[in-house]
C-alpha atoms as a PDB file:
ATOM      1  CA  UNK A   1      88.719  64.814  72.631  1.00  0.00           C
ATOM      2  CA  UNK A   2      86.015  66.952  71.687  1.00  0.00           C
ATOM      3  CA  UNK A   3      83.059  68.506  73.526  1.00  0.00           C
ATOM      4  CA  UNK A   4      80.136  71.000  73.752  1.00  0.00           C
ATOM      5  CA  UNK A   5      80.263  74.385  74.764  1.00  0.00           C
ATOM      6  CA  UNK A   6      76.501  75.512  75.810  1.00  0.00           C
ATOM      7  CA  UNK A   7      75.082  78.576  77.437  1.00  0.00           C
ATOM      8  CA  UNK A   8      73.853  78.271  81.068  1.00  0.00           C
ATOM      9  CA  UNK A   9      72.167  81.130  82.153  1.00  0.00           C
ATOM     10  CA  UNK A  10      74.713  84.198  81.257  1.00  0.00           C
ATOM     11  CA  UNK A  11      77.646  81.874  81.713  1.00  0.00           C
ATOM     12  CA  UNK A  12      79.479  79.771  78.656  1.00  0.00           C
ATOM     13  CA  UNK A  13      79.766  76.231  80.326  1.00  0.00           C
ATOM     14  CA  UNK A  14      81.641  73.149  78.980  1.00  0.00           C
ATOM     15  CA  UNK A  15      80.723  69.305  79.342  1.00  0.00           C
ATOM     16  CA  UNK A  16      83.675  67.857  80.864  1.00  0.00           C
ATOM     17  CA  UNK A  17      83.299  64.267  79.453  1.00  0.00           C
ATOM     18  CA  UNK A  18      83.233  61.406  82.231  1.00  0.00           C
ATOM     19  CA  UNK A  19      86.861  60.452  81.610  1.00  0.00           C
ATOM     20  CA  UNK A  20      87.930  63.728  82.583  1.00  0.00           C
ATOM     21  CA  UNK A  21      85.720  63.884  85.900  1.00  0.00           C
ATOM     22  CA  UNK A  22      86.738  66.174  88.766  1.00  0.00           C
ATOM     23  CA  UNK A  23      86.328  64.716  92.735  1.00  0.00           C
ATOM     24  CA  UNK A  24      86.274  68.644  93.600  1.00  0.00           C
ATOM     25  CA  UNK A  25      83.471  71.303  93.919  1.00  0.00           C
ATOM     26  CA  UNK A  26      85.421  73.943  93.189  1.00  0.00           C
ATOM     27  CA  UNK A  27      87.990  74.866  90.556  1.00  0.00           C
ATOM     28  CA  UNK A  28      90.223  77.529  89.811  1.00  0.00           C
ATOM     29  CA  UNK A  29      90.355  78.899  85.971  1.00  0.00           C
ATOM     30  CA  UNK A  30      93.195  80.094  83.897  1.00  0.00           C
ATOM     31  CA  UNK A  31      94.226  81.453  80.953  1.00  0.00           C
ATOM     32  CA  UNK A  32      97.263  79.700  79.261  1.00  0.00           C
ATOM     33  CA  UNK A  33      99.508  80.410  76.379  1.00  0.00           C
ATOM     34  CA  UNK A  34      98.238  80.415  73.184  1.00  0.00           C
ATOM     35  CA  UNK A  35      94.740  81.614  74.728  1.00  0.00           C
ATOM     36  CA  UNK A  36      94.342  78.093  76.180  1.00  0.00           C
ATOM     37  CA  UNK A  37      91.829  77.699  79.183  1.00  0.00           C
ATOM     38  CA  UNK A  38      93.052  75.845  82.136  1.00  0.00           C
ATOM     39  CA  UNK A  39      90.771  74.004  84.562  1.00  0.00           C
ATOM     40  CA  UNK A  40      92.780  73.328  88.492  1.00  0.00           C
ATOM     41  CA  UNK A  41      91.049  71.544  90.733  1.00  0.00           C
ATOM     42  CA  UNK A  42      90.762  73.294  93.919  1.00  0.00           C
ATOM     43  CA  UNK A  43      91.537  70.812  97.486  1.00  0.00           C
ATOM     44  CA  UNK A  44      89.188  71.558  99.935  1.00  0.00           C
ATOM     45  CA  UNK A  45      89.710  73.687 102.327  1.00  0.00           C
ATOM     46  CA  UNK A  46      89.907  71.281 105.477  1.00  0.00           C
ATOM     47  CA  UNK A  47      93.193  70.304 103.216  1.00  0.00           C
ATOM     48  CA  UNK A  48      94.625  73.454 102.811  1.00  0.00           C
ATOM     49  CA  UNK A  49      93.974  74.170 106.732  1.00  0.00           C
ATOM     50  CA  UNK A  50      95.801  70.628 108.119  1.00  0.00           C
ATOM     51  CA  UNK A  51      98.675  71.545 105.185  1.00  0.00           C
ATOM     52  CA  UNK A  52      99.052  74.793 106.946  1.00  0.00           C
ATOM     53  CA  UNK A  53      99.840  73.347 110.179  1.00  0.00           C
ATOM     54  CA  UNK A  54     102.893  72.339 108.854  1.00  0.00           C
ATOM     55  CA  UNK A  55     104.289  76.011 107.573  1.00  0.00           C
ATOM     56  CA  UNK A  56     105.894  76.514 111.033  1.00  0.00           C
ATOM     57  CA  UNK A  57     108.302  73.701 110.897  1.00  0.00           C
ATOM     58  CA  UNK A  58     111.698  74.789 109.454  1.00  0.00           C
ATOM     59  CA  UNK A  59     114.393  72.504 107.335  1.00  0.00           C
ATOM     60  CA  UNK A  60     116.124  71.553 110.447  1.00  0.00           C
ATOM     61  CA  UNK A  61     112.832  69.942 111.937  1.00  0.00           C
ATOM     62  CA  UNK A  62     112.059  68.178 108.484  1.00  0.00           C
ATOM     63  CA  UNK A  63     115.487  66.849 108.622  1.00  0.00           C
ATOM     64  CA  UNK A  64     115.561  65.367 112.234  1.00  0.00           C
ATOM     65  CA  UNK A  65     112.673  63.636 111.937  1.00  0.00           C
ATOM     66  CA  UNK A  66     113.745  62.273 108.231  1.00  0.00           C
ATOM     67  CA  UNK A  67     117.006  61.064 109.870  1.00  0.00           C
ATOM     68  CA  UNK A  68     115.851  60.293 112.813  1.00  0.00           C
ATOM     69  CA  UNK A  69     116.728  56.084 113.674  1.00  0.00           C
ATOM     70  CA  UNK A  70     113.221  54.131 113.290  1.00  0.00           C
ATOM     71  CA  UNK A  71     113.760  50.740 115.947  1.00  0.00           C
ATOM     72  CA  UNK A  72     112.906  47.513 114.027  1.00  0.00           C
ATOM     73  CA  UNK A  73     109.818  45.924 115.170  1.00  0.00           C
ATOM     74  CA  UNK A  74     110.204  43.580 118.437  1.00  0.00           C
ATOM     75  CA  UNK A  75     110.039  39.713 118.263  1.00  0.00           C
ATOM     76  CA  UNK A  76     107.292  38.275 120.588  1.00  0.00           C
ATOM     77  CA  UNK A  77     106.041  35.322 121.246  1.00  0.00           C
ATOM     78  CA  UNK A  78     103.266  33.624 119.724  1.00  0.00           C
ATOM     79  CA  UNK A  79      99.601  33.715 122.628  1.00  0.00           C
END
């Protein structure tokens, strides 16, 4: 797909057709091979802050609580 490069103030910008929408504000920008531009979307930081809460836990955590025996529900009776 094909689109416009246009000047927007001193900056080159790009019109990133509606299929190719971002749900971020921010987005990090990269050079590729063969000189191609690369376009990440950025998570927000609220994200990146509740991800980080889990950099603490070690493999053997991770593991007990992957293994760990989940009780089926219980059978009640009907009110």
């Amino acid at each position: 797909m094909m689109t416009r490069v246009f000047q927007s103030g001193n900056s080159q910008a790009v019109r990133i057709p509606f299929d190719f929408r971002l749900d971020v504000d921010t987005v990090e920008i990269l050079r590729g091979e063969n000189d191609d531009i690369i376009l990440r979307p950025i998570k927000p930081k609220a994200d990146l802050e509740f991800l980080a809460l889990f950099d603490d836990f070690d493999e053997s955590f991770i593991s007990a609580l992957e293994d760990r025996d989940i009780a089926p529900p219980q059978e009640r009776e009907s009110l």
